[in-house]
N, C-alpha and C. Protein backbone atom coordinates (compact mmCIF):
# COMPACT_ATOMS: atom_id res chain seq x y z
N UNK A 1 11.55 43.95 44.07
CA UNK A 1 10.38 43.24 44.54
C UNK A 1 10.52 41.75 44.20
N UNK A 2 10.12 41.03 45.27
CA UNK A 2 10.58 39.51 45.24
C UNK A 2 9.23 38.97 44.42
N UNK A 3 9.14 38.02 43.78
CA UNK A 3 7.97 37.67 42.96
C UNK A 3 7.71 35.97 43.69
N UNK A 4 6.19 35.79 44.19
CA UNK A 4 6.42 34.53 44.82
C UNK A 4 6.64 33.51 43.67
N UNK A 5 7.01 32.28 43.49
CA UNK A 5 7.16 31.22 42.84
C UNK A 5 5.98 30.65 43.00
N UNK A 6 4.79 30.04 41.38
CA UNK A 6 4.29 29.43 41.60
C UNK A 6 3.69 27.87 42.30
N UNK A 7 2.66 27.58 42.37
CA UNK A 7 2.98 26.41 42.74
C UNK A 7 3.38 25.21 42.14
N UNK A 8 2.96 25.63 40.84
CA UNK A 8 3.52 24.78 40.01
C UNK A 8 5.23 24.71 39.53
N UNK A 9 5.65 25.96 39.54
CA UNK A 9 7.29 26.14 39.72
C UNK A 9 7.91 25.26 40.75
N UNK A 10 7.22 25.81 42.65
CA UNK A 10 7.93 24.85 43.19
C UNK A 10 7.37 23.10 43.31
N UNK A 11 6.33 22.52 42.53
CA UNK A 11 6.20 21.39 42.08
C UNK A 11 7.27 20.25 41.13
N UNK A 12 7.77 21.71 40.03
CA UNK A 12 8.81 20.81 39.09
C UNK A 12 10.24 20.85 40.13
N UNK A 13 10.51 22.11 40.50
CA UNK A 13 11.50 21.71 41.25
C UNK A 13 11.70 20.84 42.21
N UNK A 14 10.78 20.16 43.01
CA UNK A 14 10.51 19.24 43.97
C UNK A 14 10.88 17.95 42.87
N UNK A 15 10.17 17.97 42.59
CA UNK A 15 10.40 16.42 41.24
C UNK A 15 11.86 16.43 40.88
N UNK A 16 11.63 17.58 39.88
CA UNK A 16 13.55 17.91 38.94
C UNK A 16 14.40 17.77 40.23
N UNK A 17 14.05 17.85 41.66
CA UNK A 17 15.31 17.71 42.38
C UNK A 17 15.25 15.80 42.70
N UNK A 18 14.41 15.51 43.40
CA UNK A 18 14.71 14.14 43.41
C UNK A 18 14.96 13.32 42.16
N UNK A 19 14.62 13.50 41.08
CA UNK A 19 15.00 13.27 39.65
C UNK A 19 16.74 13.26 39.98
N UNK A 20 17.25 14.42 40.14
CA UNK A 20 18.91 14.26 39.91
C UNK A 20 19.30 13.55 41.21
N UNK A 21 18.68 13.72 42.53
CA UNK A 21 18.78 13.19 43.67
C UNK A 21 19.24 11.70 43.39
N UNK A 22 17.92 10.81 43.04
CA UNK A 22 17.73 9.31 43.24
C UNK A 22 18.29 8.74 41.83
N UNK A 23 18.73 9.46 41.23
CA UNK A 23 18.78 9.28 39.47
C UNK A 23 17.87 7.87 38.98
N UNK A 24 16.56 8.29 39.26
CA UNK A 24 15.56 7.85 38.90
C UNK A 24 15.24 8.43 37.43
N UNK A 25 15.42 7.37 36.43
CA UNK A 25 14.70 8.35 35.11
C UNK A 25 13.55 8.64 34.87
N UNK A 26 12.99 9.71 34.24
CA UNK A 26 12.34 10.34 34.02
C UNK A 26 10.90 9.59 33.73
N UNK A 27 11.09 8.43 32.81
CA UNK A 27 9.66 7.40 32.36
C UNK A 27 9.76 7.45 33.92
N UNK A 28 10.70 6.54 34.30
CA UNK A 28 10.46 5.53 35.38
C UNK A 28 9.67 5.93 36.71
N UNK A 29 10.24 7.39 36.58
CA UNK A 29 9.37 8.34 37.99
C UNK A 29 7.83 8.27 37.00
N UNK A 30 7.40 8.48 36.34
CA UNK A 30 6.08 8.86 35.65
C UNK A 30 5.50 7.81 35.78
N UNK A 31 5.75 6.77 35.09
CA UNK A 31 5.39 5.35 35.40
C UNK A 31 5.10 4.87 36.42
N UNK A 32 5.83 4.82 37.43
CA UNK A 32 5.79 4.22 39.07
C UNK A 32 4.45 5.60 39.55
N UNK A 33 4.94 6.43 39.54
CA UNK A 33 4.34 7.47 40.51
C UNK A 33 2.50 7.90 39.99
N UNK A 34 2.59 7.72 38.45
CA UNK A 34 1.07 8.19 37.82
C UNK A 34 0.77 7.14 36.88
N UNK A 35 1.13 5.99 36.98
CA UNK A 35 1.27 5.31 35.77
C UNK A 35 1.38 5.96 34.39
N UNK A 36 1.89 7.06 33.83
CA UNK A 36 2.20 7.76 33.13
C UNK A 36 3.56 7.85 32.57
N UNK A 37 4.78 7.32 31.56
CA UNK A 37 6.03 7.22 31.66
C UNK A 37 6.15 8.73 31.13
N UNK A 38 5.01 9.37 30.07
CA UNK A 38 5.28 11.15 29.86
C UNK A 38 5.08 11.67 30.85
N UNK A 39 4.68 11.48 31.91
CA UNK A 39 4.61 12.54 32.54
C UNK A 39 5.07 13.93 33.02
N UNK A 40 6.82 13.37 32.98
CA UNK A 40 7.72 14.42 33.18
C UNK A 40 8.04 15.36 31.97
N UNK A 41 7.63 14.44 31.08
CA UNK A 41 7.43 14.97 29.63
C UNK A 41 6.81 16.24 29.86
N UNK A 42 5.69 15.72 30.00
CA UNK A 42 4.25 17.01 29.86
C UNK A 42 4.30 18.22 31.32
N UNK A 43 5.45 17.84 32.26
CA UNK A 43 5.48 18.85 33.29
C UNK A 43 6.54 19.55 32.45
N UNK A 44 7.61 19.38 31.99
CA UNK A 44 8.21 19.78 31.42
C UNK A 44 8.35 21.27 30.24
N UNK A 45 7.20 20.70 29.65
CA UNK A 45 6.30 20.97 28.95
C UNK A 45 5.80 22.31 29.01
N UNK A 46 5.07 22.30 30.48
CA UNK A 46 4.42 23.34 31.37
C UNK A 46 2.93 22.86 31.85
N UNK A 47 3.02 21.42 31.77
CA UNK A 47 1.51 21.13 32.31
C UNK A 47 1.74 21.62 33.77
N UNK A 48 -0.03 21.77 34.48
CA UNK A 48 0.27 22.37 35.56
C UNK A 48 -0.67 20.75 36.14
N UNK A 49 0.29 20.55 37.16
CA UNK A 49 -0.94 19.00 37.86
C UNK A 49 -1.79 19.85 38.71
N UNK A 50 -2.84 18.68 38.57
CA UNK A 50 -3.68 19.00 39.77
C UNK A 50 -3.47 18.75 41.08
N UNK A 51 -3.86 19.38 42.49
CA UNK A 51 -3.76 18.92 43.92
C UNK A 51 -3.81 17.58 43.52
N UNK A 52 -4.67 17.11 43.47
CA UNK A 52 -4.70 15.43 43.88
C UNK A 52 -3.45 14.82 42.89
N UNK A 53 -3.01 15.18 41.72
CA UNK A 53 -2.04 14.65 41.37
C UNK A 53 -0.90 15.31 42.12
N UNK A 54 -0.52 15.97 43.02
CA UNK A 54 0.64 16.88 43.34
C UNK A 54 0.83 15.78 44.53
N UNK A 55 -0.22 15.99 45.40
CA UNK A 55 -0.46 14.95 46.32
C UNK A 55 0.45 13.41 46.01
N UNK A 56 -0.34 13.31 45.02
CA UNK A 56 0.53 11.58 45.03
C UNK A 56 1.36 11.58 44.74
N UNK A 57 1.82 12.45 43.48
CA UNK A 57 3.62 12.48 43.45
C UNK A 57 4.11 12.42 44.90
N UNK A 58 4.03 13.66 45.08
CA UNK A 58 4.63 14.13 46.80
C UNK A 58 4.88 12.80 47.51
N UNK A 59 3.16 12.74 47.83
CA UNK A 59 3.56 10.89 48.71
C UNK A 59 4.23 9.85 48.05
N UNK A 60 4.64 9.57 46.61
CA UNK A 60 5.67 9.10 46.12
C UNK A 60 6.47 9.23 46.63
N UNK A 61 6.95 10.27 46.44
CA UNK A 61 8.40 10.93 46.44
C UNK A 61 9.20 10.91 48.46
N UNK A 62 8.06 10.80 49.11
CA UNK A 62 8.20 10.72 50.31
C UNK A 62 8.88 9.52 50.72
N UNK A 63 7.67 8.43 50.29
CA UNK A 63 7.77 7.34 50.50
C UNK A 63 9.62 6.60 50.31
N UNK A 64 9.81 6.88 48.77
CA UNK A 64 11.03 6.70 48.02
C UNK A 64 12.02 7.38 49.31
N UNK A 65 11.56 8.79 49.65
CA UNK A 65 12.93 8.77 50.48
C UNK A 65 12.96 8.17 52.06
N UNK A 66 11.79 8.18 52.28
CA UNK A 66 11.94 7.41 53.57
C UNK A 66 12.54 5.89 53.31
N UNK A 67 12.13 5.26 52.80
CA UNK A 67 13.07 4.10 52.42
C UNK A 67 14.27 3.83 52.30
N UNK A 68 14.64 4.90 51.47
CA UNK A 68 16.49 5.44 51.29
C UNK A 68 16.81 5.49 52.77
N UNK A 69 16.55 6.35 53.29
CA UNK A 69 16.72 6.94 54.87
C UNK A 69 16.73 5.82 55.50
N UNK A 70 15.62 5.03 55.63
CA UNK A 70 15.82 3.76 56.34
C UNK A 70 17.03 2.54 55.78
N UNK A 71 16.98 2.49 54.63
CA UNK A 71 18.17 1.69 54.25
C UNK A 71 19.80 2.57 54.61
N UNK A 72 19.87 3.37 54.98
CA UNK A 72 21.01 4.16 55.28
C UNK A 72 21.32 3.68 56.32
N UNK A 73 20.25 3.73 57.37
CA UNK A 73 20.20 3.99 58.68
C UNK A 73 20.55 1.94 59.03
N UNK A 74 20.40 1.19 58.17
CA UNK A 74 20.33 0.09 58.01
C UNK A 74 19.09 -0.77 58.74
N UNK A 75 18.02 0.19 58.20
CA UNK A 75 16.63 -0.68 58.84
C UNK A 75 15.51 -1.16 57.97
């Protein structure tokens, strides 16, 4: 029996992947993204964020790669 993954499971993995992705450190994502440099600390941890904080990471994390993408693409 397959067990679904919380949402908070696939939350850290979303992060922990662009984390090794952008090798953005850990303050520096917390800082920029929640003004928080623990943040990753305290997900780490096992804090669970809230929607509205999941939200803005996310749109962080979007943002960051659309940019990449566009600088690739050379635009």
């Amino acid at each position: 029996m397959r067990v679904m993954r919380t949402f908070r499971e696939q939350f850290v993995d979303r992060v922990e992947a662009f984390l090794a992705q952008s090798g953005m450190r850990p303050t520096d994502f917390g800082r920029e993204s929640m003004g928080d440099p623990s943040f990753i600390t305290h997900l780490r941890r096992g804090r669970s964020p809230s929607l509205d904080t999941a939200d803005r990471v996310n749109a962080f994390i979007e943002r960051l790669e659309s940019e990449q993408a566009k600088r690739v693409r050379g635009g």
